[in-house]
Protein backbone atom coordinates (compact mmCIF):
# COMPACT_ATOMS: atom_id res chain seq x y z
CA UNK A 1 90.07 135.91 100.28
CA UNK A 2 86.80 135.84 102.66
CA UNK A 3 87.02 134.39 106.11
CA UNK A 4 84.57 133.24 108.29
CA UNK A 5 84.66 133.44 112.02
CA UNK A 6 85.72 129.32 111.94
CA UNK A 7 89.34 130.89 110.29
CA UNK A 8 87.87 128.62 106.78
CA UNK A 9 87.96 130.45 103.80
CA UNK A 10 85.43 130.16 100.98
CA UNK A 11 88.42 128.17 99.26
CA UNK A 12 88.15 125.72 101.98
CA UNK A 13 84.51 125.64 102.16
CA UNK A 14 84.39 124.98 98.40
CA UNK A 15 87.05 121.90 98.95
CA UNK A 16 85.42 120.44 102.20
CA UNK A 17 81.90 120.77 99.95
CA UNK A 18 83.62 118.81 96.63
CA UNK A 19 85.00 116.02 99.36
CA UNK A 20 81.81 115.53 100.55
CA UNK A 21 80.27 115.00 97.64
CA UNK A 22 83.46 112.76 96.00
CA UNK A 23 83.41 110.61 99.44
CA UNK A 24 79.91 110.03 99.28
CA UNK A 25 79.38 108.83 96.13
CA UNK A 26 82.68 107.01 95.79
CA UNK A 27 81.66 104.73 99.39
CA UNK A 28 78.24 104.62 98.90
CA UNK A 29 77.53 103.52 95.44
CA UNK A 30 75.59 105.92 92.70
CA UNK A 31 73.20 109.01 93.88
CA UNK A 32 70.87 111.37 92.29
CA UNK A 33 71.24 114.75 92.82
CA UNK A 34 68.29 115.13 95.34
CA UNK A 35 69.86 112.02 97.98
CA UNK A 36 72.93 113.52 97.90
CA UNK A 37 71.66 116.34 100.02
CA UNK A 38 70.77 114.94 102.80
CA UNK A 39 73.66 112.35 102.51
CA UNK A 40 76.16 114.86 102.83
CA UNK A 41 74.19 117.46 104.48
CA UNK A 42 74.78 120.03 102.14
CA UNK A 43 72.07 122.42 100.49
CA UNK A 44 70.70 121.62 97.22
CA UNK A 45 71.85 124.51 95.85
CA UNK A 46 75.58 123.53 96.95
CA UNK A 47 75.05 119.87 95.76
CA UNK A 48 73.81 121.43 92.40
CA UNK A 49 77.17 123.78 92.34
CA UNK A 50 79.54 121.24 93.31
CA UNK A 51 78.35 118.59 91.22
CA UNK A 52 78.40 120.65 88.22
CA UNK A 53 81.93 121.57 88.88
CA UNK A 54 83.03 117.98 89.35
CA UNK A 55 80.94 116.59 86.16
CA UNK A 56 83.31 119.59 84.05
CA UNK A 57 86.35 118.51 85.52
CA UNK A 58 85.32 114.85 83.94
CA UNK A 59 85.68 113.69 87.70
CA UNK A 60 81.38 112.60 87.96
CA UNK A 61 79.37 111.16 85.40
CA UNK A 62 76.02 109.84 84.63
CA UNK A 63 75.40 106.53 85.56
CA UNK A 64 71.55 105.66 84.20
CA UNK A 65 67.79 107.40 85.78
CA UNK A 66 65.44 106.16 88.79
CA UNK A 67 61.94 106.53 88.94
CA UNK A 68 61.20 108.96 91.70
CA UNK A 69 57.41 108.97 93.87
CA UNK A 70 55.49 110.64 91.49
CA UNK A 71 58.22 113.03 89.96
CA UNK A 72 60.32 113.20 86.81
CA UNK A 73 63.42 110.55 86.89
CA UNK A 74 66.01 111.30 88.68
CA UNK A 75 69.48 110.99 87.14
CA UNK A 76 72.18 109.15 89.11
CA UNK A 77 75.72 110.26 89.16
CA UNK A 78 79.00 108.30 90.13
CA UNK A 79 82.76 108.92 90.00
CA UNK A 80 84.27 108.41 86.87
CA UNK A 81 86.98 105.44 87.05
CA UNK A 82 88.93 106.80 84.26
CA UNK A 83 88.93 110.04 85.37
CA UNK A 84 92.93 109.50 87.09
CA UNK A 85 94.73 106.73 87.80
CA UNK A 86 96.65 105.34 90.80
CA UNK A 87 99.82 103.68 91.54
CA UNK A 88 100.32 100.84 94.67
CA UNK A 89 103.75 99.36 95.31
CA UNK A 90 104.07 96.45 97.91
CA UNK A 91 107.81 97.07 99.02
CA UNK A 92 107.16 93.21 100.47
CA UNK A 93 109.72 90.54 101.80
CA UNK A 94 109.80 88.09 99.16
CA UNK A 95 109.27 90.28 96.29
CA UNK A 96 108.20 93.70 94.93
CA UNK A 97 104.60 94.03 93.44
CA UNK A 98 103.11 97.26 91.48
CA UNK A 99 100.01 97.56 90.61
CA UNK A 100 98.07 100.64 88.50
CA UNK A 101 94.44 101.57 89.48
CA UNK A 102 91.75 103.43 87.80
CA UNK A 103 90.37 106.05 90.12
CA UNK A 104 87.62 103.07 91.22
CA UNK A 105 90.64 101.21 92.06
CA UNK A 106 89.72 98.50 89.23
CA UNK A 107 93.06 97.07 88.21
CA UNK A 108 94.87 97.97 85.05
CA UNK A 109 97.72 96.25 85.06
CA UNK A 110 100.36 94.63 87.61
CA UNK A 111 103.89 93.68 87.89
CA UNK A 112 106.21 91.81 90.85
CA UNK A 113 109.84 90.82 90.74
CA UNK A 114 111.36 88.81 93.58
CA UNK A 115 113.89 89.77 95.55
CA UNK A 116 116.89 87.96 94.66
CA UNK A 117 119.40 86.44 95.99
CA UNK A 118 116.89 85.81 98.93
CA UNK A 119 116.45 87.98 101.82
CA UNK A 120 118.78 90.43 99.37
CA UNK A 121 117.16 93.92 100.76
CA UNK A 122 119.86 96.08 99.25
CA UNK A 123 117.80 99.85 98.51
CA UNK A 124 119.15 99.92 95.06
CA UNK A 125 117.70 97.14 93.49
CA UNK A 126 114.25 97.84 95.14
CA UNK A 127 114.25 101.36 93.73
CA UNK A 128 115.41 99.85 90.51
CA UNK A 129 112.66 97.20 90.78
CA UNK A 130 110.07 100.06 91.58
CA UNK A 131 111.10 102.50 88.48
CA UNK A 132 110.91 99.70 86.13
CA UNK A 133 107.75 98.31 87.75
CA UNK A 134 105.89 102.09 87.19
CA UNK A 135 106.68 101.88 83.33
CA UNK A 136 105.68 98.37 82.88
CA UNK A 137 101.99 98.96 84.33
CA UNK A 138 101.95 102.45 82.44
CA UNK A 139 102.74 100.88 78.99
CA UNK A 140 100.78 97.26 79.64
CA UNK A 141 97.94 99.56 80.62
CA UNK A 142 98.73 102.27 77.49
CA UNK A 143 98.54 105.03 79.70
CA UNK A 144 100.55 108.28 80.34
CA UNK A 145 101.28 110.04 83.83
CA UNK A 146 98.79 113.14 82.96
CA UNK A 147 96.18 111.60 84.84
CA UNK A 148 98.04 109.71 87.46
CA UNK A 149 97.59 110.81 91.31
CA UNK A 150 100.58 109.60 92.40
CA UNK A 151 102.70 106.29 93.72
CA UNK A 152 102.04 104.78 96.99
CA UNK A 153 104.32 102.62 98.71
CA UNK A 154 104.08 100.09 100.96
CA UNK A 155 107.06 99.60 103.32
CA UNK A 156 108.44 97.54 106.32
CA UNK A 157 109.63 99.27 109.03
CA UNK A 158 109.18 102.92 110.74
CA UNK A 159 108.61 105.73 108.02
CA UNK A 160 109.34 109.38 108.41
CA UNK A 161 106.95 111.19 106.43
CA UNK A 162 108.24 114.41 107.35
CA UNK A 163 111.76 114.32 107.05
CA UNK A 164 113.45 117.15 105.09
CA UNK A 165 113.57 116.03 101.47
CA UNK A 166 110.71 114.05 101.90
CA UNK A 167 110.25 110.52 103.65
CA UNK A 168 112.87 108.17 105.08
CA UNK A 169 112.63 104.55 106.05
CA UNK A 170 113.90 103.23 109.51
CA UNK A 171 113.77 99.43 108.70
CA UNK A 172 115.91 97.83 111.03
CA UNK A 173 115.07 94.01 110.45
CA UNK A 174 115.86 94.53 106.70
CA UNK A 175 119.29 96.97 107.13
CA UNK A 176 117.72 100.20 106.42
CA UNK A 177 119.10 103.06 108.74
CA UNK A 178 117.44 105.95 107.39
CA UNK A 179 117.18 105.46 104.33
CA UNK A 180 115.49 108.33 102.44
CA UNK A 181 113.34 106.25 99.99
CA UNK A 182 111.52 109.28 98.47
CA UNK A 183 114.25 111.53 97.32
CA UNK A 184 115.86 108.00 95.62
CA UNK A 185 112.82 106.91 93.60
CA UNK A 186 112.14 110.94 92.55
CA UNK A 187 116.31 110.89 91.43
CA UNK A 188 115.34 107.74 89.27
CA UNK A 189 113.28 110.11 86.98
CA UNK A 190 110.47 107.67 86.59
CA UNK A 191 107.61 109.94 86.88
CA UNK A 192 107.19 113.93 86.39
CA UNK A 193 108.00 115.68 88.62
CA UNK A 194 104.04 117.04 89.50
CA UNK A 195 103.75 113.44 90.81
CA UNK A 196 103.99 112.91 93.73
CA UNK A 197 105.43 109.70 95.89
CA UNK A 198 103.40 108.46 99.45
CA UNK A 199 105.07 106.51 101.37
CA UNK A 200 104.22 104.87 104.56
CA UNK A 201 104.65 101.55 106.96
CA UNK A 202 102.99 98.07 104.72
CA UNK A 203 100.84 97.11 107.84
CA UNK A 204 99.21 100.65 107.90
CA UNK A 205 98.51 99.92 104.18
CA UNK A 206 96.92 96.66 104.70
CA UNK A 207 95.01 98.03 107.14
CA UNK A 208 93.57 100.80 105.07
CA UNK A 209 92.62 98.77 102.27
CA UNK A 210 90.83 96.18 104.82
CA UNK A 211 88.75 99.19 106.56
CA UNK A 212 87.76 100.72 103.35
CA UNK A 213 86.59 97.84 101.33
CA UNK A 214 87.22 94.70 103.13
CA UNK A 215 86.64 92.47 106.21
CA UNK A 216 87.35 95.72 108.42
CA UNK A 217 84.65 97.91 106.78
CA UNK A 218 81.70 99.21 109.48
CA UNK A 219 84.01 98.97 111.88
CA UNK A 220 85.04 102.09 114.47
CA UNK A 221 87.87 100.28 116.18
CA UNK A 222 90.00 97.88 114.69
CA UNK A 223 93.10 96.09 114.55
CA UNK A 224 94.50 94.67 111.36
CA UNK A 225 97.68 92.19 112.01
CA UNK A 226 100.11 91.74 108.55
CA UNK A 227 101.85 88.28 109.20
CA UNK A 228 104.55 87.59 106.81
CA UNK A 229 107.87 86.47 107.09
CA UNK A 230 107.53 89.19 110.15
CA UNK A 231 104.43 90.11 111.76
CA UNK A 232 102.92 94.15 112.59
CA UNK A 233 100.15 95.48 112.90
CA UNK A 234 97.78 98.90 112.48
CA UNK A 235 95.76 100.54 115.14
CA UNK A 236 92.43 101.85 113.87
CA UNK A 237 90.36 103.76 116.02
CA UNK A 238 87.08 105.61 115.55
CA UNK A 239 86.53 104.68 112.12
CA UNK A 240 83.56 105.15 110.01
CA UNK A 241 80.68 102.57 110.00
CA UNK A 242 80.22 103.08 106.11
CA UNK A 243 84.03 102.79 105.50
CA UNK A 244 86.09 105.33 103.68
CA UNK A 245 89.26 107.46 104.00
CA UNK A 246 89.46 105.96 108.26
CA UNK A 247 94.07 106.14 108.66
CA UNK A 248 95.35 103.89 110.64
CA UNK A 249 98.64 103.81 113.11
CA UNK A 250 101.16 101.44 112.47
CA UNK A 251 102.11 99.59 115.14
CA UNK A 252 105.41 97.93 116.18
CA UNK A 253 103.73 94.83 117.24
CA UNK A 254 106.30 92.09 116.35
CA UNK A 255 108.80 93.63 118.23
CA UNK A 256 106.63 93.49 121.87
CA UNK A 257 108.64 91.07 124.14
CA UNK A 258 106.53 88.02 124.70
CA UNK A 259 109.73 85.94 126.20
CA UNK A 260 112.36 87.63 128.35
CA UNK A 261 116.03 85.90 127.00
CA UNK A 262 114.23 84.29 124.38
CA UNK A 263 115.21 83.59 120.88
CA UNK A 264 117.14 86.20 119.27
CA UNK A 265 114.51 88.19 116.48
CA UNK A 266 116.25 89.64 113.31
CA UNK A 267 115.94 93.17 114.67
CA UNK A 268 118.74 92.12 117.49
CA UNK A 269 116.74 91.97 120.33
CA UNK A 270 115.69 88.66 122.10
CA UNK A 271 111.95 87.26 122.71
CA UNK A 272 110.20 89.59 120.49
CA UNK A 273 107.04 87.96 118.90
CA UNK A 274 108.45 88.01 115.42
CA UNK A 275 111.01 85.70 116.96
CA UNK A 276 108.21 83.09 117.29
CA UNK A 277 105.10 83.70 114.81
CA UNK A 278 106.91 85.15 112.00
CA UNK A 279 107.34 82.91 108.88
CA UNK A 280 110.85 83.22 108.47
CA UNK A 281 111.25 82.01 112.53
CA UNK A 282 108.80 79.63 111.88
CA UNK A 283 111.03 77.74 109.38
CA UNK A 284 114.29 78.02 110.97
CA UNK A 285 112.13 76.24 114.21
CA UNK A 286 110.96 73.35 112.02
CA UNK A 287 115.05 73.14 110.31
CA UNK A 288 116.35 73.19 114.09
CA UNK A 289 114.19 70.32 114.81
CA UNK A 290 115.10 68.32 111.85
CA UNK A 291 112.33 68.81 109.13
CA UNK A 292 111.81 71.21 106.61
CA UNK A 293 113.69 71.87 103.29
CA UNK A 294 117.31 73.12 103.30
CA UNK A 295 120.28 74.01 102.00
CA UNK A 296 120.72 76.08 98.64
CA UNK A 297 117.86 74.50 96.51
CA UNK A 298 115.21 75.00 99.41
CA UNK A 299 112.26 76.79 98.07
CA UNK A 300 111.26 79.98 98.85
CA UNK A 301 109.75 81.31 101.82
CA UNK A 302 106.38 80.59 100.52
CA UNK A 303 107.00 77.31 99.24
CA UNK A 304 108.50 76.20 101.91
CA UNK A 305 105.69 77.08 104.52
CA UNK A 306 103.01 75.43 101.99
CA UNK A 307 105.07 72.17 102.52
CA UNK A 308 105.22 72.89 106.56
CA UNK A 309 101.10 73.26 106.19
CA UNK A 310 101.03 70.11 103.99
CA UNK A 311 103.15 68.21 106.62
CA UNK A 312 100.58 69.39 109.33
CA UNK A 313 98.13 67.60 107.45
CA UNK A 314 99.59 64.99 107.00
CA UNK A 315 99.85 64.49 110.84
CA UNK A 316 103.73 64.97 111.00
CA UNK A 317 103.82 65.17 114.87
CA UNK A 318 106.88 68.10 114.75
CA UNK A 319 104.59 70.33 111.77
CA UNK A 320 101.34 70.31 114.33
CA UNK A 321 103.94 70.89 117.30
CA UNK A 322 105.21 74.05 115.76
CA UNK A 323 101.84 75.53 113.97
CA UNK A 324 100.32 75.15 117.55
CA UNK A 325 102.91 76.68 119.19
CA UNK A 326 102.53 79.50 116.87
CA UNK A 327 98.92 80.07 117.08
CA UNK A 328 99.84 79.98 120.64
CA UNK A 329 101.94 82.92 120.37
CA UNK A 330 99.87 84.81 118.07
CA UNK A 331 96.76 84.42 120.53
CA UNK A 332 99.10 85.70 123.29
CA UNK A 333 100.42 88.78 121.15
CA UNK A 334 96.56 89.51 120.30
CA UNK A 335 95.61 89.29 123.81
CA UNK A 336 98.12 92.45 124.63
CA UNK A 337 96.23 93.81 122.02
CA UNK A 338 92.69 93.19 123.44
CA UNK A 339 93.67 93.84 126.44
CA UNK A 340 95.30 97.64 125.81
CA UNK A 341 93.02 98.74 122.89
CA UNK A 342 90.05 96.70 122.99
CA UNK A 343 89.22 96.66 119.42
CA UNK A 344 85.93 95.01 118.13
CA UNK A 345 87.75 93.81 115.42
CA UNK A 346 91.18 91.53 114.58
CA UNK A 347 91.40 90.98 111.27
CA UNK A 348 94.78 88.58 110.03
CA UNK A 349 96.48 89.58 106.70
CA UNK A 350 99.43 88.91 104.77
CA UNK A 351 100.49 86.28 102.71
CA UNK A 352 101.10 83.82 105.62
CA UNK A 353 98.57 84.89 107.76
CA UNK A 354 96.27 83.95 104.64
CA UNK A 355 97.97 80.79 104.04
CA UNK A 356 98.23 79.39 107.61
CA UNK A 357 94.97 81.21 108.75
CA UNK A 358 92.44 78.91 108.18
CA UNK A 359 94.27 76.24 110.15
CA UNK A 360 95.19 77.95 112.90
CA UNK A 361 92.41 80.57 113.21
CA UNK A 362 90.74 78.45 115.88
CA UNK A 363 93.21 77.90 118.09
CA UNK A 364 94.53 81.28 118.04
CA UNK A 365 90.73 82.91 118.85
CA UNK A 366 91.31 80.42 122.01
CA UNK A 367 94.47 81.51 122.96
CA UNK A 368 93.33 85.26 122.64
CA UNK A 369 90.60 84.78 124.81
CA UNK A 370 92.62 83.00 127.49
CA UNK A 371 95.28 85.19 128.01
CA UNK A 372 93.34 88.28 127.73
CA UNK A 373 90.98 89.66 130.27
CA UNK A 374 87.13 88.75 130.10
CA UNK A 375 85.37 92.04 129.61
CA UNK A 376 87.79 93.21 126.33
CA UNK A 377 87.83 89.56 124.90
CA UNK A 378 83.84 89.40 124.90
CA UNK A 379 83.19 92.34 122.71
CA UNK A 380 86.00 91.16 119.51
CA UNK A 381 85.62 89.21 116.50
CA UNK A 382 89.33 87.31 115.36
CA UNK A 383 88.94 86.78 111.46
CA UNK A 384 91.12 87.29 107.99
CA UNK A 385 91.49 89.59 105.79
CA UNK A 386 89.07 89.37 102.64
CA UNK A 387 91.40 91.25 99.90
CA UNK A 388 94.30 88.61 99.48
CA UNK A 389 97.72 89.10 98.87
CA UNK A 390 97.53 92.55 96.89
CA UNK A 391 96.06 94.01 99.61
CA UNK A 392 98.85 96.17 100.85
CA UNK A 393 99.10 96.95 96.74
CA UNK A 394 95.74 98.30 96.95
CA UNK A 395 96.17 100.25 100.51
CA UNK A 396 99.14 102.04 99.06
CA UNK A 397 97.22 103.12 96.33
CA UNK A 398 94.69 104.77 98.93
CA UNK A 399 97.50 106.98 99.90
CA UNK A 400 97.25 109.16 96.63
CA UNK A 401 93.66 108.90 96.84
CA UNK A 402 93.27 109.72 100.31
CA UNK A 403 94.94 112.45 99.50
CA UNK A 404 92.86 113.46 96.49
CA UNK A 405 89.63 113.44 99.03
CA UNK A 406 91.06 115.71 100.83
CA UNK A 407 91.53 118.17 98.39
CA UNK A 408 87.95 117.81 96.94
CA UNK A 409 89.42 115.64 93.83
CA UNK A 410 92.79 117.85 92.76
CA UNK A 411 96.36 116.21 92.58
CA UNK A 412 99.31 116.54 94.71
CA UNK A 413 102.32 118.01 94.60
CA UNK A 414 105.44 117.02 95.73
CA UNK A 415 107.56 118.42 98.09
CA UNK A 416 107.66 119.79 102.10
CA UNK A 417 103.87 118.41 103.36
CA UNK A 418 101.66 121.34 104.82
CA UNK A 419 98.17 121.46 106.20
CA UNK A 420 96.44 121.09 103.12
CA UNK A 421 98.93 119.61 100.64
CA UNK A 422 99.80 122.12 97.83
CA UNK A 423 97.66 120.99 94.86
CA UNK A 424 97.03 122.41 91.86
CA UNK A 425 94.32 122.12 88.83
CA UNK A 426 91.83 119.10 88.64
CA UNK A 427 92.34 116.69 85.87
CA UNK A 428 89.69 118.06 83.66
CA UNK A 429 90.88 116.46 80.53
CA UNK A 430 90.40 112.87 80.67
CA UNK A 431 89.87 109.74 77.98
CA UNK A 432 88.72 106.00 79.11
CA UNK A 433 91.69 103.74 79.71
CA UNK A 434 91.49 100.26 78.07
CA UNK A 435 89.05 97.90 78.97
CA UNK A 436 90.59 94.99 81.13
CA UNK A 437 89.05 92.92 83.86
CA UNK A 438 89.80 94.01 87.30
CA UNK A 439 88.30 94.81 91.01
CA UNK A 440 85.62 97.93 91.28
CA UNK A 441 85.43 99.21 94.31
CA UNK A 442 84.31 102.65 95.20
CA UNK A 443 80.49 101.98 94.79
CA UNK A 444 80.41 102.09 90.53
């Protein structure tokens, strides 16, 4: 094969070229032939090659004529949603949610099953909730795995990506010592074995989804906080101002120490910020000081911190005590933030931060810009998250498309991870999936 002085091949060339063009028009809504040029810098005689290549493999499509200044129509092309499909799994702390994509990432069809008894985060019931998960969206949806890109999966904890025999979870506030998660959901048998699983930290997912198509997009540096019944967070740095396939670096942020002897956190240490901000901490506070719901017919996690908001409203003097002593905390842990990456941008996701944001948004932009210094604190915005609570769903689905960028629109396959994945034909047989009402992103 040819090789040019850069060490790229014409292979290479020919992949970077078909990104381009899939990137482009996915982010930036539909294009003629003639913008896409100078969009993606390429020559017209490229854009003309690589688009026909992409409109054979059923990947592009029509998508209606402009006028042009004083020329013939021009056609406009975008991606074609049913061209693949895509798999997101939330891996969460109250429950497991999957969720099947088209290749615009309109939704097909979703599952979630709770994880009971509560707090139960045993591995084999999550894999088993997983499997059966994949096969409900696949037959609610009436769809087959030919077309499917591959599973993403949202996790807590550390992950491994390059383990031998694929990835492994260290998720040490849930009991999981290295716990290969990939080579147990492949075992299951639930998908072929050209399908390929991506698995990676839930707070690096949320934060994907939020810089591609949500409250993080057009920014370069970011951080995007997922407060649950724990809190982390993902570092984003020089992103792209028109969004798109931007990664993220999970952060351990719960676990900083924010009080030195201080309560004990689930992970074993003492004074982490979980300890204090977390939901689950933030209900066993408002037990200790004699309110809340308990014993065995309390309500869930959720529930529960719905009726600690409700009491907060209704001026209960120990509810306001403990939501401002979290926002408190939570504008402390964001000023370490500020103050050691000064993002431009601190966006607040997951299902409590959603819940309890609103209320305590203020207060914790106030306690941010106290405790952090004055030059780092003037240049960010503190806001939420604008996907809702599938939003790590729809980040780990970006993992398997990611992935298909990369390759200039060809599927994965599983196994050891080089520089580029091995892939192998593009999906050039395609029909539309069923109609069904969902989310388009990805310009269309």
């Amino acid at each position: 094969m040819t090789t040019g002085r850069s060490g790229r091949t014409v292979r290479d060339l020919r992949r970077g070229n078909r990104s381009a063009v899939l990137q482009r028009l996915y982010f930036g809504g539909p294009m003629s032939r003639q913008e896409l040029g100078p969009a993606t810098g390429l020559s017209s005689g490229s854009v003309s090659n690589v688009v026909g290549e992409l409109v054979a493999d059923g990947l592009l499509e029509e998508a209606g004529v402009v006028d042009s200044d004083g020329g013939r129509p021009r056609t406009l092309l975008r991606v074609t949603p049913g061209s693949a499909h895509l798999i997101g799994v939330d891996v969460g702390e109250t429950r497991v949610r999957v969720e099947l994509f088209d290749l615009t990432l309109t939704e097909l069809a979703r599952t979630e099953q709770p994880l009971l008894p509560r707090g139960c985060y045993d591995v084999g019931p999550i894999v088993d909730h997983i499997r059966e998960g994949i096969a409900t969206v696949l037959a609610e949806a009436g769809v087959g795995t030919d077309r499917l890109l591959g599973v993403g999966v949202g996790v807590p904890g550390i992950v491994d990506r390059d383990a031998p025999g694929g990835a492994v979870v260290h998720g040490q506030t849930i009991g999981w010592d290295a716990v290969p998660l990939e080579r147990l959901l492949r075992s299951t048998g639930a998908l072929p074995a050209e399908v390929p699983y991506l698995i990676d930290n839930g707070a690096r997912t949320l934060g994907q989804a939020e810089m591609w198509f949500g409250a993080g997009r057009g920014a370069r540096d970011a951080v995007v906080v997922l407060f649950g019944s724990g809190v982390g967070a993902s570092l984003i740095t020089g992103g792209s101002p028109d969004g798109g396939t931007t990664e993220g670096t999970p952060l351990e942020w719960g676990h900083l120490t924010v009080s030195v002897r201080g309560r004990r956190c689930r992970c074993g240490a003492l004074g982490c910020l979980e300890a204090y901000t977390g939901a689950e901490s933030l209900l066993a506070r408002w037990t200790e000081r004699g309110g809340g719901p308990a014993g065995p017919a309390a309500p869930d996690e959720e529930e529960a911190l719905s009726e600690l908001l409700a009491a907060a409203q209704a001026a209960d003097p120990v509810a306001l005590e403990l939501l401002e002593e979290t926002a408190e905390y939570l504008g402390a842990g964001l000023s370490d933030l500020i103050n050691l990456f000064r993002p431009e941008r601190i966006l607040i996701g997951g299902w409590a931060g959603l819940l309890l944001g609103p209320h305590l948004l203020p207060s914790v932009r106030e306690h941010a810009t106290r405790y952090a210094l004055r030059h780092p604190a003037g240049r960010v915005t503190v806001g939420l998250g604008s996907l809702g609570a599938d939003a790590v769903t729809v980040g780990a689905a970006t993992l398997p498309l990611s992935a298909f960028f990369a390759t200039g629109g060809r599927r994965a396959t599983p196994g050891p991870r080089t520089e580029p994945p091995g892939w192998h034909a593009s999906l050039s047989t395609r029909t539309d999936p069923p109609a069904r009402a969902g989310r388009g992103r990805g310009g269309t």
